[in-house]
C-alpha atoms as a PDB file:
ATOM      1  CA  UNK A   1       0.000   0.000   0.000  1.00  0.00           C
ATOM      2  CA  UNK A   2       1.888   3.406  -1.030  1.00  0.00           C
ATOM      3  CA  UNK A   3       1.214   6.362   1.653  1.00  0.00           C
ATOM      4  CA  UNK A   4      -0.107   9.133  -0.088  1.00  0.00           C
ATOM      5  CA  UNK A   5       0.039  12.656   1.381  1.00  0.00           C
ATOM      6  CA  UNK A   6      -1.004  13.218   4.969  1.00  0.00           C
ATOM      7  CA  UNK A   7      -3.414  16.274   4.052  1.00  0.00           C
ATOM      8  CA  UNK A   8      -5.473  17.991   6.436  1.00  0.00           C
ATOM      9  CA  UNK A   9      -6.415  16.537   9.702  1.00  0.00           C
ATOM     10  CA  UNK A  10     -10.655  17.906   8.648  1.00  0.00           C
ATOM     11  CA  UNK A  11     -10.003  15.208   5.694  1.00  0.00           C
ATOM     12  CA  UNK A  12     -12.287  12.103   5.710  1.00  0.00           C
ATOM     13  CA  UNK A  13      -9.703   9.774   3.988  1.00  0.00           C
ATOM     14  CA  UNK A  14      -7.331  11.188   7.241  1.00  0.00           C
ATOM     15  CA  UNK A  15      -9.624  10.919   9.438  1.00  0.00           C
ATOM     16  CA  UNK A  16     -10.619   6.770   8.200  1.00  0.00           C
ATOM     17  CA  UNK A  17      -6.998   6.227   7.779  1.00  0.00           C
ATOM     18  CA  UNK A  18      -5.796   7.454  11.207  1.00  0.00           C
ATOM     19  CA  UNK A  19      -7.861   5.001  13.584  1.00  0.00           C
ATOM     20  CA  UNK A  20      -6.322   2.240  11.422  1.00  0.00           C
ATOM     21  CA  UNK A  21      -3.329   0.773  13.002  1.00  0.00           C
ATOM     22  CA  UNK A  22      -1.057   0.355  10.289  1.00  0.00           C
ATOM     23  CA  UNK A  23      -1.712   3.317   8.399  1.00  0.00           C
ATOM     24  CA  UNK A  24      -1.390   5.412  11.885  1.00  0.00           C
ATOM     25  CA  UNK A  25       2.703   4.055  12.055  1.00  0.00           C
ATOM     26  CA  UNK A  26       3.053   5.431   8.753  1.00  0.00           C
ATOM     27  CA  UNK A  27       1.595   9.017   9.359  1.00  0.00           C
ATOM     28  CA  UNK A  28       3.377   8.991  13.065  1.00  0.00           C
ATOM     29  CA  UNK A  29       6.662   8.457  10.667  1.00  0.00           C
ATOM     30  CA  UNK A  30       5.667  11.185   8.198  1.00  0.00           C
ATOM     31  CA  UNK A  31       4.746  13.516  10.307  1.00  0.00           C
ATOM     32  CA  UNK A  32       7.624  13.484  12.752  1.00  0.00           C
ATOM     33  CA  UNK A  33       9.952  13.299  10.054  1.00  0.00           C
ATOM     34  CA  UNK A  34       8.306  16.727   8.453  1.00  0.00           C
ATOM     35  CA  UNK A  35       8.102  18.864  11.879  1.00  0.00           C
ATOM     36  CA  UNK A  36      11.339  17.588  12.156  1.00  0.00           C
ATOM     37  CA  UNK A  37      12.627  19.424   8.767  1.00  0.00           C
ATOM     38  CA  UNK A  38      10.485  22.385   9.381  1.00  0.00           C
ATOM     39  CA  UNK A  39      12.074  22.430  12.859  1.00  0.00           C
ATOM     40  CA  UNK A  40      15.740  22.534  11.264  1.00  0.00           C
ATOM     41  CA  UNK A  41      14.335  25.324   8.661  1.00  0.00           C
ATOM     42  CA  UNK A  42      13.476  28.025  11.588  1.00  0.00           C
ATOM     43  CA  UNK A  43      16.712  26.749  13.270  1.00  0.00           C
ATOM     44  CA  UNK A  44      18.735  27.996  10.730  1.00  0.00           C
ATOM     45  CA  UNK A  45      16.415  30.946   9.487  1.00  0.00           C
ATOM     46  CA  UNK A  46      16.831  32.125  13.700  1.00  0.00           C
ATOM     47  CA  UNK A  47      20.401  31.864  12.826  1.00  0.00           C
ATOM     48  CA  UNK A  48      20.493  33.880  10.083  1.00  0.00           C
ATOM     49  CA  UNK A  49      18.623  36.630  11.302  1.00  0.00           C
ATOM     50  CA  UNK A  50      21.491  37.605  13.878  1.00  0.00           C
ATOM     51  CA  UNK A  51      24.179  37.036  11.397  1.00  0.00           C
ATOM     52  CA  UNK A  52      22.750  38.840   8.267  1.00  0.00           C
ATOM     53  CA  UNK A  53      22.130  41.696  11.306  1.00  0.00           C
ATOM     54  CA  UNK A  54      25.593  41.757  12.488  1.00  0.00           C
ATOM     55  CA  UNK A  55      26.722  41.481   9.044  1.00  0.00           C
ATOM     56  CA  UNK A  56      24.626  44.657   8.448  1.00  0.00           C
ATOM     57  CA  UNK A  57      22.348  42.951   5.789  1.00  0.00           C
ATOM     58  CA  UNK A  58      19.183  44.488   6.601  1.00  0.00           C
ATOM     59  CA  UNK A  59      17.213  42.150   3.226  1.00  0.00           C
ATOM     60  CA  UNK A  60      18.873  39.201   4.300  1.00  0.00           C
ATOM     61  CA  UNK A  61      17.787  39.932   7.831  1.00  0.00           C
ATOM     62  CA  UNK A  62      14.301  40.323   7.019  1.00  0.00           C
ATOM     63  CA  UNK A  63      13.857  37.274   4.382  1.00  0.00           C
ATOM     64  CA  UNK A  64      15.364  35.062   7.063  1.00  0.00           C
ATOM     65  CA  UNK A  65      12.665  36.480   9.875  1.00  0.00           C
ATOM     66  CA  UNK A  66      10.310  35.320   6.623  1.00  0.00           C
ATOM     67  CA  UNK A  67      12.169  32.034   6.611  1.00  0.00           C
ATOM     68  CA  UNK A  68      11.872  31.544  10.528  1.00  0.00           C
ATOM     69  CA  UNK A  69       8.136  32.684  10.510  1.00  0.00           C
ATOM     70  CA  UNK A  70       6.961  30.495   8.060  1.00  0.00           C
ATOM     71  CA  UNK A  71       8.668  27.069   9.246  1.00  0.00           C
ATOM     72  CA  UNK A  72       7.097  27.911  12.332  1.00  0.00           C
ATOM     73  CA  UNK A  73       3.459  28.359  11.034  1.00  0.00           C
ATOM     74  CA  UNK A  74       3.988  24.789   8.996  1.00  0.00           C
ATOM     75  CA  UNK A  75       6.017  22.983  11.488  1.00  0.00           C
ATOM     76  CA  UNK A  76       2.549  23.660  14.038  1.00  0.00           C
ATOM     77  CA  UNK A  77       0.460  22.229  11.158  1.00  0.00           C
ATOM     78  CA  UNK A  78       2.218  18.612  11.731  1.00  0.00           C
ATOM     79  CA  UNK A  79       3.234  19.294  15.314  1.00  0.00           C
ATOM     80  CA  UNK A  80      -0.706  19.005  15.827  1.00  0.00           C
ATOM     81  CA  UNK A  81      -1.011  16.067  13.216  1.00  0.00           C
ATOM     82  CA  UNK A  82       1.225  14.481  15.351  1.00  0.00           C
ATOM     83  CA  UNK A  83      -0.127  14.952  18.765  1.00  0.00           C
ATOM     84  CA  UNK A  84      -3.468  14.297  17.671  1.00  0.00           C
ATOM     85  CA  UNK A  85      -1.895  10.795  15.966  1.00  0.00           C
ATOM     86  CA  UNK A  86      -0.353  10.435  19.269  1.00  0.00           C
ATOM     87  CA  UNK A  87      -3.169  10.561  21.556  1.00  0.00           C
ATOM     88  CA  UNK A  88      -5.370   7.901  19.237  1.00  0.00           C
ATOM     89  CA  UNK A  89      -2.248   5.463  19.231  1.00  0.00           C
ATOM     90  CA  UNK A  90      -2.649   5.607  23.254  1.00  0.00           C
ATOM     91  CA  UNK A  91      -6.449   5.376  23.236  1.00  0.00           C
ATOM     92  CA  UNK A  92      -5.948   2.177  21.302  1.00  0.00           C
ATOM     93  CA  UNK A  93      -3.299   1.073  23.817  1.00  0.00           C
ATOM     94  CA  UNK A  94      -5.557   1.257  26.782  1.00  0.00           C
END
């Protein structure tokens, strides 16, 4: 079975998919794996923002607070994908 995209968490097919056990591994996997990416991204745009300002590149500066801002508004996206993911895999448990 190929894992297509994990979409929004309002989608039916995510919704079906996510109570079933195997499928649930798979988007646990996929989801950590992207918040972990988009994690690295504002890591690095954070970075840049003090070195482009002590470097006196005021652009720079500004496209990396762009950078940072936006990994953060997507990494939340599958933070909560996650969590949510999360909490059915220990409802199942118990």
């Amino acid at each position: 079975m190929k894992l297509r995209e994990l979409g929004d968490l309002n989608n039916e097919r995510f919704l079906h998919e996510a109570f079933d056990a195997t499928c649930r591994k798979k988007f646990i996997h996929a989801a950590r794996f992207r918040r972990n990416v988009y994690l690295a991204l504002f890591a690095v745009g954070f970075i840049c923002i003090f070195v482009a300002g002590l470097a006196g590149l005021t652009t720079l500066s500004i496209l990396s607070l762009f950078l940072a801002t936006l990994s953060l508004v997507v990494m939340t996206k599958y933070d909560t994908q996650l969590f949510f993911l999360l909490i059915i895999k220990q409802k199942d448990e118990a």
